[in-house]
Protein backbone atom coordinates (compact mmCIF):
# COMPACT_ATOMS: atom_id res chain seq x y z
CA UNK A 1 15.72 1.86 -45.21
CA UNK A 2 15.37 -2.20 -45.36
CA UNK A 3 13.25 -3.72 -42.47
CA UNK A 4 12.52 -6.88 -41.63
CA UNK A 5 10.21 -8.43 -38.90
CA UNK A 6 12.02 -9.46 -35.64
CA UNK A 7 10.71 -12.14 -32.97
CA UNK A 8 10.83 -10.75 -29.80
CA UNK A 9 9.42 -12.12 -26.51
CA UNK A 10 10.54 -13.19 -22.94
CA UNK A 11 8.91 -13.75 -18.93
CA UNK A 12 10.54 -11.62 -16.90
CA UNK A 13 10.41 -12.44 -13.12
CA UNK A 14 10.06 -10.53 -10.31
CA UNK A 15 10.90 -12.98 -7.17
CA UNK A 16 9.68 -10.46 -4.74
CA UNK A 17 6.34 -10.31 -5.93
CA UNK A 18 6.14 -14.29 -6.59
CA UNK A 19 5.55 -12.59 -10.36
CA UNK A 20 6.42 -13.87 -13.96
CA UNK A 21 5.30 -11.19 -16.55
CA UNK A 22 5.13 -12.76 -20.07
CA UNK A 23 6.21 -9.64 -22.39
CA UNK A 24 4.75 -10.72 -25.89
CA UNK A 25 2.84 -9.74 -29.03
CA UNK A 26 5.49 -6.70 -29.72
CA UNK A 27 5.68 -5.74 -33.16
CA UNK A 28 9.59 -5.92 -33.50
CA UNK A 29 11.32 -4.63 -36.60
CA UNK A 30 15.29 -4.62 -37.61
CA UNK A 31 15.85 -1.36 -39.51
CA UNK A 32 18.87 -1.15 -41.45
CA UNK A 33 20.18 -4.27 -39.83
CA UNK A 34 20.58 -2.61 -36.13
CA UNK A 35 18.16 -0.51 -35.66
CA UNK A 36 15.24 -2.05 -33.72
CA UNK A 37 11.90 -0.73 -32.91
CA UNK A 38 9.62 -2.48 -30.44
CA UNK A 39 6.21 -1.56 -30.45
CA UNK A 40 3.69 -2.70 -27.87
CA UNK A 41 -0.14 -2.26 -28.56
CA UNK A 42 -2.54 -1.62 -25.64
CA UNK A 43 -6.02 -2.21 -26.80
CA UNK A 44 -8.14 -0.95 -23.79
CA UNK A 45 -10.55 1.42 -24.70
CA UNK A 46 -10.83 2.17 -20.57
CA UNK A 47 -8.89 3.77 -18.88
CA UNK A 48 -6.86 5.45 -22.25
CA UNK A 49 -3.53 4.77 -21.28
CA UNK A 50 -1.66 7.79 -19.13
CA UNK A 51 1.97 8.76 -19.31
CA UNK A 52 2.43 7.40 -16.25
CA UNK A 53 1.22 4.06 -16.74
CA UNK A 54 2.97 4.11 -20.26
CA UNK A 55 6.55 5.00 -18.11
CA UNK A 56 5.96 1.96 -16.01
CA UNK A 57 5.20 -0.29 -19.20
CA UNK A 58 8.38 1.61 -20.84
CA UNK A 59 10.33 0.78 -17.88
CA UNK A 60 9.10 -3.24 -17.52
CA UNK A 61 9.58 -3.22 -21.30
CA UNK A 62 12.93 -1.79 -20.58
CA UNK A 63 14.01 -4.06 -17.74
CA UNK A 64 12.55 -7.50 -19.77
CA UNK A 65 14.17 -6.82 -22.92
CA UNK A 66 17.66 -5.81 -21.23
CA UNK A 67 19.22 -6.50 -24.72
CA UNK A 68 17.92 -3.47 -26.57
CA UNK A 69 17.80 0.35 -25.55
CA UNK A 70 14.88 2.24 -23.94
CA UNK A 71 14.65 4.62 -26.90
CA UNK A 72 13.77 2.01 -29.34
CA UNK A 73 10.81 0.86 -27.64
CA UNK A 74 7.27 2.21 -27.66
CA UNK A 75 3.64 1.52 -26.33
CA UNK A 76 0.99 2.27 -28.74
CA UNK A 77 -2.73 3.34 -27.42
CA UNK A 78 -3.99 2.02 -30.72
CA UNK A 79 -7.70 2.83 -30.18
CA UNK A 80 -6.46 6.29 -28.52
CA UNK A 81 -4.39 6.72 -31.95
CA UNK A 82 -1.78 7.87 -28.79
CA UNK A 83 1.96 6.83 -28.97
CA UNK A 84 4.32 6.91 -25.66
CA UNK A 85 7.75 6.63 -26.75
CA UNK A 86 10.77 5.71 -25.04
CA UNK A 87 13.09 8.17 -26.74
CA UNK A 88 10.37 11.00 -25.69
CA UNK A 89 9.49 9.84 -22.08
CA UNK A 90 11.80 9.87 -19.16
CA UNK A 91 11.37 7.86 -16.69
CA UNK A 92 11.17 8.90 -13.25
CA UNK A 93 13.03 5.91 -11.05
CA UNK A 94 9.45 5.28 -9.15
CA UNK A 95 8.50 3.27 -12.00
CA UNK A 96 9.49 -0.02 -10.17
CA UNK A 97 7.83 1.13 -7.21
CA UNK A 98 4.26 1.76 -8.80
CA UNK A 99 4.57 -1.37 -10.34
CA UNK A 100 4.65 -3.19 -7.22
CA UNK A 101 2.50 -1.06 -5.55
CA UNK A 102 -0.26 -1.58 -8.08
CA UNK A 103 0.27 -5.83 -8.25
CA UNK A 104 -0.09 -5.88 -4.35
CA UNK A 105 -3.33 -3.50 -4.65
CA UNK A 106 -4.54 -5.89 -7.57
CA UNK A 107 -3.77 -9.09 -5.58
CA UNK A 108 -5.32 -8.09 -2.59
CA UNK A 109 -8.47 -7.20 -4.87
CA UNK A 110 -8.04 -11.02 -5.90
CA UNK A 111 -8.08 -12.50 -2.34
CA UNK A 112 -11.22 -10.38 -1.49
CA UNK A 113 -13.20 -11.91 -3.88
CA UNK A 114 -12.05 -15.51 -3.83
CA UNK A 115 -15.03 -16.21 -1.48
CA UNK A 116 -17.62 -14.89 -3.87
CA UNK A 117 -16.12 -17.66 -6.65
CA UNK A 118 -15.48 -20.44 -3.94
CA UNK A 119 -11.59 -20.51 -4.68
């Protein structure tokens, strides 16, 4: 099968969290000439990334690149050698929630230590 590299890339906002998430640095490859895979690499060695978290970046992956199909994309734990894959993970429906859930806990982290940096 022929590939070829693809560009893919977008900001996807969220206006209820006052959020623009900047979905980039996917490999993206055109199999066959429609056929697309989109992999995303997470690089963290801490925490090793867990199904759950993987169904929320599935699902933001999902929602950002509305053009192409769930089951084409993928998050790859590259230092975990651990692939989560779209066409093998369900999502839940509480993936939008735990997003939000987890910005607001990360934001209020942010405003507690604003002091401690002057901001």
């Amino acid at each position: 099968m022929d590939w070829q590299n693809e560009e893919v890339h977008t900001h996807y906002v969220v206006p209820e969290l006052e959020l623009t998430v900047k979905v980039d640095n996917l490999l993206a490859l055109t199999l066959g000439g429609d056929h697309h895979k989109l992999i995303y690499p997470y690089f963290s060695e801490t925490p090793a990334l867990s199904e759950r978290w993987a169904r929320v970046g599935l699902w933001l992956m999902g929602e950002a690149l509305s053009d192409f199909d769930l089951t084409c994309m993928e998050i790859l734990d590259v230092i975990k050698g651990r692939s989560f894959a779209g066409s093998e993970i369900y999502l839940k429906g509480d993936e939008g929630s735990l997003f939000s859930l987890r910005y607001s806990a990360i934001m209020e982290l942010w405003e507690s230590l604003k002091p401690e940096y002057d901001l």
